[in-house]
Protein backbone atom coordinates (compact mmCIF):
# COMPACT_ATOMS: atom_id res chain seq x y z
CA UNK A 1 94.26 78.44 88.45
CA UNK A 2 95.28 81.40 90.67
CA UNK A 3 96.76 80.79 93.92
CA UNK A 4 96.55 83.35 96.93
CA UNK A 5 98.71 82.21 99.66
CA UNK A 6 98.63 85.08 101.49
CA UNK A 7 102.22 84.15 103.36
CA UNK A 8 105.37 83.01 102.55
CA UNK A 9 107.75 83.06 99.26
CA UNK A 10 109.24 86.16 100.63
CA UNK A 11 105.79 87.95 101.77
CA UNK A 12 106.34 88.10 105.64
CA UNK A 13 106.36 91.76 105.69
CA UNK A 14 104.07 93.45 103.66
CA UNK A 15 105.97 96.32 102.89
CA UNK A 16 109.88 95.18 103.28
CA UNK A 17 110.50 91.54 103.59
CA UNK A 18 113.44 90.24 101.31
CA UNK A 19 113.83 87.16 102.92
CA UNK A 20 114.50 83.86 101.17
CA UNK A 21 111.48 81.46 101.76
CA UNK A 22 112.59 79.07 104.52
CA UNK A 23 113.55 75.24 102.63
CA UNK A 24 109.97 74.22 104.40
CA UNK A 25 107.86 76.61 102.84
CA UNK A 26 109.77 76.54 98.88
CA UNK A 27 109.01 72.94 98.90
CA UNK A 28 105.07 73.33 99.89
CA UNK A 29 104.94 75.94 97.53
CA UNK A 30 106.72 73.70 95.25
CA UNK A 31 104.08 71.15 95.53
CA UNK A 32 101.28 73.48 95.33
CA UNK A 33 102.81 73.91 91.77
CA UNK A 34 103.21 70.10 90.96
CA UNK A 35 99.51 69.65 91.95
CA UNK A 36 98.59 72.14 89.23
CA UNK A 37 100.44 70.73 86.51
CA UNK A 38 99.39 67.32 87.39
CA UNK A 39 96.07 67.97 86.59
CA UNK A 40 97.33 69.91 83.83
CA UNK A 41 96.63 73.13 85.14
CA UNK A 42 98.51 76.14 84.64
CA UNK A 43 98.48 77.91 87.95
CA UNK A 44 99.70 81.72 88.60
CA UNK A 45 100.53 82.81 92.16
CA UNK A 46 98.56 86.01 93.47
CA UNK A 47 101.41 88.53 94.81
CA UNK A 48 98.20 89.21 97.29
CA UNK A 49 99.85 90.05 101.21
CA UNK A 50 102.66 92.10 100.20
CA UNK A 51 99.81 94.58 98.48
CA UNK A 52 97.55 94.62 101.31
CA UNK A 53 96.91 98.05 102.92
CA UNK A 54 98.24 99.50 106.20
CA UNK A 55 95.75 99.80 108.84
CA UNK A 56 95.19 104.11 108.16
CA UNK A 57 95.18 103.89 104.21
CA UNK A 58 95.23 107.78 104.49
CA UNK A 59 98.87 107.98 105.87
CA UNK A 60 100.08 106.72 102.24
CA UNK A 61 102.73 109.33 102.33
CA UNK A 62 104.56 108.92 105.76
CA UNK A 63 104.77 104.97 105.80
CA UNK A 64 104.95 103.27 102.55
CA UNK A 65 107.96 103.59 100.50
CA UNK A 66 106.89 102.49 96.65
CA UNK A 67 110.54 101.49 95.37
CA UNK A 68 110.93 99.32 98.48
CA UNK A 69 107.15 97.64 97.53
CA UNK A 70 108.34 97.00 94.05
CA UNK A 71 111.63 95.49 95.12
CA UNK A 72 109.88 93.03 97.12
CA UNK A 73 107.51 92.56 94.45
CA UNK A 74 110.13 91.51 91.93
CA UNK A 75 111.68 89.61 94.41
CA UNK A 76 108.36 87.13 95.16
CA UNK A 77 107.40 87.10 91.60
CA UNK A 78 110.97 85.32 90.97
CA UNK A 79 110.55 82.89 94.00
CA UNK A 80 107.37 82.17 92.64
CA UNK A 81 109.07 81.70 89.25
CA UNK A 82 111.33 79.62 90.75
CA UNK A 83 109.22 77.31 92.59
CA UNK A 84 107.47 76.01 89.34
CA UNK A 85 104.74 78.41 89.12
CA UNK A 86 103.66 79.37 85.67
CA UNK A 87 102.90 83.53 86.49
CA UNK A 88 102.17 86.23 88.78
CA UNK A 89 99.12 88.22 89.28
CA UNK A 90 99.29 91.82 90.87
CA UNK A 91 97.02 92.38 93.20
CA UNK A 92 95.15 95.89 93.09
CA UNK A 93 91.90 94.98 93.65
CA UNK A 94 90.00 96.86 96.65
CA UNK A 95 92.13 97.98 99.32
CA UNK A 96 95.56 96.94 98.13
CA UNK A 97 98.39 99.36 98.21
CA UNK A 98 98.17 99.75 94.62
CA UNK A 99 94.51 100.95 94.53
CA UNK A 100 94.70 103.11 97.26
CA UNK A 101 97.51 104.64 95.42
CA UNK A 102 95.43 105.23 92.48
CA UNK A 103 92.19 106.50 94.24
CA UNK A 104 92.42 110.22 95.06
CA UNK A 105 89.96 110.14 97.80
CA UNK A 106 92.98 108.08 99.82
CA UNK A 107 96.15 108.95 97.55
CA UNK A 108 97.34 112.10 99.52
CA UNK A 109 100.44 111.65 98.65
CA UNK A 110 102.82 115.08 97.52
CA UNK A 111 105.41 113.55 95.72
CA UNK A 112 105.07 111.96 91.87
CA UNK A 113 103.21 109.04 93.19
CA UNK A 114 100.30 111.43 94.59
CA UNK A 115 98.58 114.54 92.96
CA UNK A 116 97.21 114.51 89.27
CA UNK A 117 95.67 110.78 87.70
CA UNK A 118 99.08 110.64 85.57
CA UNK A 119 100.82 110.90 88.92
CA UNK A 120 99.14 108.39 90.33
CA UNK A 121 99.35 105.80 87.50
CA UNK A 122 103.24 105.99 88.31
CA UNK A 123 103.12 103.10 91.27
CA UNK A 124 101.15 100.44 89.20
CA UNK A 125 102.81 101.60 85.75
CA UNK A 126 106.80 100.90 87.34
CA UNK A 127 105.87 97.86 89.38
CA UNK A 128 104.51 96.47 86.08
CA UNK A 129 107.25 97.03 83.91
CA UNK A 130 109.14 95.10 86.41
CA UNK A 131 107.18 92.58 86.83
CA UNK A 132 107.44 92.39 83.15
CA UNK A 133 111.06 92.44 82.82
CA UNK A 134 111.26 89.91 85.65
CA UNK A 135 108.71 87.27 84.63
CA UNK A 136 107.68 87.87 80.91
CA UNK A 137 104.58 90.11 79.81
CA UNK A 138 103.35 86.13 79.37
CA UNK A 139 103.25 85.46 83.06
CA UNK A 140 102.06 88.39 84.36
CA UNK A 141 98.17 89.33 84.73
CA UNK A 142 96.53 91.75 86.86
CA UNK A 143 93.60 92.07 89.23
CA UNK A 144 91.30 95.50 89.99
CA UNK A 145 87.99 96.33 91.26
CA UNK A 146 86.82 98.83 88.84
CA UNK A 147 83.02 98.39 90.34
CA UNK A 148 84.03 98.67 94.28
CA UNK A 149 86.93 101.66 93.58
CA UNK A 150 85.33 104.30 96.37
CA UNK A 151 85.57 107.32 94.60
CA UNK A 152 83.17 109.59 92.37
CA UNK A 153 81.79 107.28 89.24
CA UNK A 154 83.45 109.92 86.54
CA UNK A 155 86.61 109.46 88.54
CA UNK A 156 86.79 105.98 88.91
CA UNK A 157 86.10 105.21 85.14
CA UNK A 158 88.89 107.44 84.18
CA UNK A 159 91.47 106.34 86.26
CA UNK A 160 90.51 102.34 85.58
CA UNK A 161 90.55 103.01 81.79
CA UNK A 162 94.32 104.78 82.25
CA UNK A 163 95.44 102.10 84.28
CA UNK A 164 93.61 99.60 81.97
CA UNK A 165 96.08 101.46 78.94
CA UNK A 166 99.03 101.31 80.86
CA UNK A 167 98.23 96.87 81.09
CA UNK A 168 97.69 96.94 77.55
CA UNK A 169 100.48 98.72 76.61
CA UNK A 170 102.80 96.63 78.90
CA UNK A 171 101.16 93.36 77.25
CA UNK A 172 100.54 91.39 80.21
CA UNK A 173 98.59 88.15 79.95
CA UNK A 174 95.46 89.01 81.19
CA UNK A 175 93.21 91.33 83.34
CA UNK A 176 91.10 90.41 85.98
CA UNK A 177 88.26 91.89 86.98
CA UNK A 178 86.99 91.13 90.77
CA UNK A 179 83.50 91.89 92.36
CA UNK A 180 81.80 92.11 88.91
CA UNK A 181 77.90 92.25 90.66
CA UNK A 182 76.45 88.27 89.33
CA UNK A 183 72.93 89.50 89.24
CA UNK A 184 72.61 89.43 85.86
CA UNK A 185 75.20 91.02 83.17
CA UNK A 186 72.86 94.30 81.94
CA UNK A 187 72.10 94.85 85.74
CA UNK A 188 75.87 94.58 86.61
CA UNK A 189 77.17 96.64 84.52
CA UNK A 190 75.12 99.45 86.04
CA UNK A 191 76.72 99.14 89.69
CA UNK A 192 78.27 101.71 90.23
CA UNK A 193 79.87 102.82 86.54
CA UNK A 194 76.58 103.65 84.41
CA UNK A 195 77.62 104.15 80.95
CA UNK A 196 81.15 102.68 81.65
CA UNK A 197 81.66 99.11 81.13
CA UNK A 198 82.02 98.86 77.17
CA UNK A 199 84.57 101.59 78.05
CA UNK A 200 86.53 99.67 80.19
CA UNK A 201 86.45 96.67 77.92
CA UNK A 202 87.39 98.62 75.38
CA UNK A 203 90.57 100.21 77.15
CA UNK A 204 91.51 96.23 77.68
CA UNK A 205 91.23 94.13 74.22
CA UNK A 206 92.98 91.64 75.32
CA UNK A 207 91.97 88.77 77.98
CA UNK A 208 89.79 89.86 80.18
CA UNK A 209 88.35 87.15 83.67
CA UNK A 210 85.89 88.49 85.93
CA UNK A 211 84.91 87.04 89.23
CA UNK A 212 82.29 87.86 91.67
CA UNK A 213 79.62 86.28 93.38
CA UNK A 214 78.72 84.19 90.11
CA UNK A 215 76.32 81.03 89.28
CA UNK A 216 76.82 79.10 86.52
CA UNK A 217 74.64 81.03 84.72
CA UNK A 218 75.66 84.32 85.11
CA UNK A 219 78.85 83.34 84.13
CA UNK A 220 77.56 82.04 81.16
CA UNK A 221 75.84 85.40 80.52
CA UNK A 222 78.90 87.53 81.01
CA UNK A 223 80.68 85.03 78.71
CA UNK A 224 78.04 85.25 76.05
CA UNK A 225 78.08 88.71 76.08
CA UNK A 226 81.47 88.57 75.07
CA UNK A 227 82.57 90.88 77.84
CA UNK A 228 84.07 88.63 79.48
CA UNK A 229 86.77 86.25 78.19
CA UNK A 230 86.46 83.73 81.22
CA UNK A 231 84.89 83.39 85.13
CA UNK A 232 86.71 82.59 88.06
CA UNK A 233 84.97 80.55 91.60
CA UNK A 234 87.03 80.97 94.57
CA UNK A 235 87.41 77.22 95.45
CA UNK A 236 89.06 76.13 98.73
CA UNK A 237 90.33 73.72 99.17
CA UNK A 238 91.29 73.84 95.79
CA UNK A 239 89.91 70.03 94.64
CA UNK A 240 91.93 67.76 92.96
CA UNK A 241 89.45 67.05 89.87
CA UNK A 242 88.57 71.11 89.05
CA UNK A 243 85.37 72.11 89.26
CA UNK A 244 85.06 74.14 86.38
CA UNK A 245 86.25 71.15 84.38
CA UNK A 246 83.25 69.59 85.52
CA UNK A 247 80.54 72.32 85.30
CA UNK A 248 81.72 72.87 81.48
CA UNK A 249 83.21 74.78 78.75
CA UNK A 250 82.07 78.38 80.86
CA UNK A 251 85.61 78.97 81.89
């Protein structure tokens, strides 16, 4: 199970907050984490508003400060840690901080998180060698939008299948894959990367999830295909019986 909370375990600011979670909110979130295990569930917490963009994406360079992100970063993924949860998952899907750092059509930064693709792989490559050293390659996964990244095909394919290396290479736990099109795996795999999907996969060995608008049985085609290692539903609120547990062995 992922969790996105969206607030709290040290999230408050986006872009700064260090603060403790309050003794209110560590013991929901503490609960959140029972709930899981009770239903013997591993569950990984999505490090989801502290990576959402600023409101002008294109003014990277004068207000977001990457060392500062990854502090904070570190610092949730600990709370979370602390609080009983069993991982982290980096955010960097669409519109995140880290994939606007690693699109050039918004990264204009100047400095050596901005210019050249090996330049711009330096945000998500540092914040996930901490995350790494903080947590355990074990509890750490990560989340892009190699389908939705708003940038020329060519150039989105090359800089998912670098950052792709950089995950492997790191040996996190898994890589997920969000807004993978559900209308039917050949079909998908065509929007918008033409030729680049077995390219992808093959940058990633390891596990890879993919979510999107899915039935059951286009998950079962993407799993099938052997693309995909496993499907994730958005569910909320989460129920207490999971529902993949009931649809089947797809997940």
């Amino acid at each position: 199970m992922i969790f996105d909370p969206k607030v709290g375990l040290g999230l408050s600011d986006r872009f700064a907050s260090r603060q403790a979670p309050t003794p209110e909110d560590a013991r929901a979130w503490c609960r959140v984490a029972e709930a899981a295990h009770d239903d013997e569930q591993k569950i990984v917490l999505r490090l989801g508003g502290i990576m959402e963009a600023m409101p002008e994406p294109m003014d990277l360079s004068q207000r977001m400060e990457p060392e500062r992100l990854i502090a904070s970063c570190r610092f949730a993924a600990e709370n979370a840690l602390g609080m009983g949860f069993d991982g982290v998952e980096l955010d960097g899907s669409a519109g995140t901080v880290t994939d606007l750092l690693l699109n050039p059509e918004t990264n204009r930064r100047a400095d050596r998180y901005g210019g050249p693709l090996i330049q711009r792989l330096n945000f998500l490559d540092e914040l996930v060698e901490v995350l790494v050293r903080a947590c355990g390659g074990d509890r750490v996964g990560a989340r892009l939008a190699p389908f939705t990244m708003r940038c020329a095909a060519g150039e989105a394919l090359a800089t998912v299948t670098a950052a792709l290396q950089i995950l492997r290479d790191r040996e996190v736990a898994y890589v997920h894959f969000t807004d993978v099109p559900a209308i039917g795996f050949e079909r998908a795999m065509l929007q918008p990367l033409p030729v680049g999907a077995d390219r992808l996969r093959s940058a990633y060995p390891g596990t890879l999830m993919a979510s999107g608008a899915h039935t059951l049985a286009s998950a079962t085609t993407l799993i099938e295909s052997r693309w995909a290692d496993a499907i994730c539903f958005k569910v909320w609120p989460p129920p207490r019986e999971p529902i993949l547990r009931r649809a089947g062995p797809v997940s």
